[in-house]
C-alpha atoms as a PDB file:
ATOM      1  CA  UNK A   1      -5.329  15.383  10.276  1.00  0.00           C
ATOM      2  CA  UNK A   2      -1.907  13.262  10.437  1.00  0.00           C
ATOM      3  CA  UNK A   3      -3.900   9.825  11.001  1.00  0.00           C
ATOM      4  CA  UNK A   4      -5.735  10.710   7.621  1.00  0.00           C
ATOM      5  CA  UNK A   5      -2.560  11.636   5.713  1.00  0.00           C
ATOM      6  CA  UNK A   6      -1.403   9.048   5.718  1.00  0.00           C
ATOM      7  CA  UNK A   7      -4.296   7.094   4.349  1.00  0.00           C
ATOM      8  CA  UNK A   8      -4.026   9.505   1.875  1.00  0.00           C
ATOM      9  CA  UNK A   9      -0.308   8.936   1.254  1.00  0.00           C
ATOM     10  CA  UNK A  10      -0.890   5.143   0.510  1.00  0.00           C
ATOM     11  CA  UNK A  11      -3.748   5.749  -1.606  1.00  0.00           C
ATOM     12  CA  UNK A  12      -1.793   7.551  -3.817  1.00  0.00           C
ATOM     13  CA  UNK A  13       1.197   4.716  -3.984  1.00  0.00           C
ATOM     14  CA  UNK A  14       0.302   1.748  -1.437  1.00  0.00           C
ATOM     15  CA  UNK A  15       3.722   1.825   1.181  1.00  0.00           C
ATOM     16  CA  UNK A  16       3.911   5.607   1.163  1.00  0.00           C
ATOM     17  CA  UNK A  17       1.320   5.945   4.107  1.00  0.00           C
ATOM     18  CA  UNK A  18       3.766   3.267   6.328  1.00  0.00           C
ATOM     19  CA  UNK A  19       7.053   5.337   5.225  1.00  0.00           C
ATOM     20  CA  UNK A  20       5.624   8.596   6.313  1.00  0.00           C
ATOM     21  CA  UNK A  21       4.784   6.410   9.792  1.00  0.00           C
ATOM     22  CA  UNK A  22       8.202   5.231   9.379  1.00  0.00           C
ATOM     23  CA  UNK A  23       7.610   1.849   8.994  1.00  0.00           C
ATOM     24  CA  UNK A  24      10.137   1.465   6.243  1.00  0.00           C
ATOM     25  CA  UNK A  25      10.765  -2.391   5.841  1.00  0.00           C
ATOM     26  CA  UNK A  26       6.836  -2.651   5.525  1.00  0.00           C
ATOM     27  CA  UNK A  27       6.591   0.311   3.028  1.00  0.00           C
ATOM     28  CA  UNK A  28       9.669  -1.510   0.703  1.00  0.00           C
ATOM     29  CA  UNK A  29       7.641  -4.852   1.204  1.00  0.00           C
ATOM     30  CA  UNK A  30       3.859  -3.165   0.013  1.00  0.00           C
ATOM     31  CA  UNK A  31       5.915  -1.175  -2.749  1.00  0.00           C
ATOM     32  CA  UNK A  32       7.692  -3.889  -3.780  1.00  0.00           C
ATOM     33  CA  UNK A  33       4.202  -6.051  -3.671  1.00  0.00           C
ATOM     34  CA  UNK A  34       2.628  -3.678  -5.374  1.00  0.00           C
ATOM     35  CA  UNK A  35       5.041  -3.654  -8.735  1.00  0.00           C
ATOM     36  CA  UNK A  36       5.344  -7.472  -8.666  1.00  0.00           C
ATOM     37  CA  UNK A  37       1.631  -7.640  -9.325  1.00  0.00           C
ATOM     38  CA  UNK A  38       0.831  -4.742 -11.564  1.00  0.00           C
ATOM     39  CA  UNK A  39       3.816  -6.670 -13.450  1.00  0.00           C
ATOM     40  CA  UNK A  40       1.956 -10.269 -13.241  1.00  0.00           C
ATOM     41  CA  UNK A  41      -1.433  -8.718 -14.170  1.00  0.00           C
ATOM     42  CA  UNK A  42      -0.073  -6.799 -17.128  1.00  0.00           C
ATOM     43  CA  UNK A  43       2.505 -10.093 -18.169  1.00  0.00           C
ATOM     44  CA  UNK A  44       0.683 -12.906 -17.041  1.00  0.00           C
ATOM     45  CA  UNK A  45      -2.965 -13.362 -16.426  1.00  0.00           C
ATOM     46  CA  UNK A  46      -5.691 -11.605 -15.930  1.00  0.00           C
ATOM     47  CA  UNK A  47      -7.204 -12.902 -13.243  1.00  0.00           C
ATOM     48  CA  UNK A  48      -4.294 -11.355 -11.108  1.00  0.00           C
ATOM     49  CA  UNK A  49      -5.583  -8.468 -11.514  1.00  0.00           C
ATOM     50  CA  UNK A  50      -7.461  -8.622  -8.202  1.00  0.00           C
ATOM     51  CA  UNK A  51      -4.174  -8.423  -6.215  1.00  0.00           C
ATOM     52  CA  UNK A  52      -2.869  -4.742  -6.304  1.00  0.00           C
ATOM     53  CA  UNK A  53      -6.024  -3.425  -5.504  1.00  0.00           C
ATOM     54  CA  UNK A  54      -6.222  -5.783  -2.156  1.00  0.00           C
ATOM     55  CA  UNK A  55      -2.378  -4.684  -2.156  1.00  0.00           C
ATOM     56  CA  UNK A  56      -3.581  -0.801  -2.142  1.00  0.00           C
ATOM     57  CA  UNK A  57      -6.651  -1.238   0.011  1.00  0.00           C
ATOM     58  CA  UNK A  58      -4.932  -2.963   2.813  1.00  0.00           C
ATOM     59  CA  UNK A  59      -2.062  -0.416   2.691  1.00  0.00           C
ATOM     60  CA  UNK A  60      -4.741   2.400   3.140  1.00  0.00           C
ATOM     61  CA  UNK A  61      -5.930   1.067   6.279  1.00  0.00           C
ATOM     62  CA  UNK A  62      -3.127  -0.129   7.634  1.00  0.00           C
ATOM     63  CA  UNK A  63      -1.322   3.467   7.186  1.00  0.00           C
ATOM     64  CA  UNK A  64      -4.608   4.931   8.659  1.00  0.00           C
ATOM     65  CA  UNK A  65      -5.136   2.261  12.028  1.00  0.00           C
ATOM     66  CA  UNK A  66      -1.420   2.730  12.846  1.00  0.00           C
ATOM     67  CA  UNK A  67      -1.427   6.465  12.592  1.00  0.00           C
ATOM     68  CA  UNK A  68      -4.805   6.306  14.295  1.00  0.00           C
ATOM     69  CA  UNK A  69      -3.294   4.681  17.411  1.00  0.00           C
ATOM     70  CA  UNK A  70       0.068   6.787  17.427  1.00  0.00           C
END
């Protein structure tokens, strides 16, 4: 259940699932990814728009492969 929590976790902010695996220079660096982009798509261009959801899938997988090999 704890590999798929957090999966969950970063699905629900993208850097949560690596904090709660306390990876915490990796969570700051997707969370901080994450609100750089959903700035640029909303401020910038449109096109952008592409980037927090790669931003948010690759956190959910990375949360769930690293908990999956603890």
């Amino acid at each position: 259940m704890q590999k798929y929590l957090a999966g969950v976790l970063s699905a629900v902010l993208p850097g949560l699932g690596q904090a709660y695996n306390r990876m915490a220079v990796k969570a700051v660096g997707l969370i901080v990814a994450y609100a750089v982009t959903i700035w640029a798509t909303l401020n910038v261009h449109a096109w952008i728009a592409i980037l927090p959801a790669l931003i948010w899938l690759y956190a959910i997988y990375e949360a769930y492969a690293v908990r999956k090999g603890m």
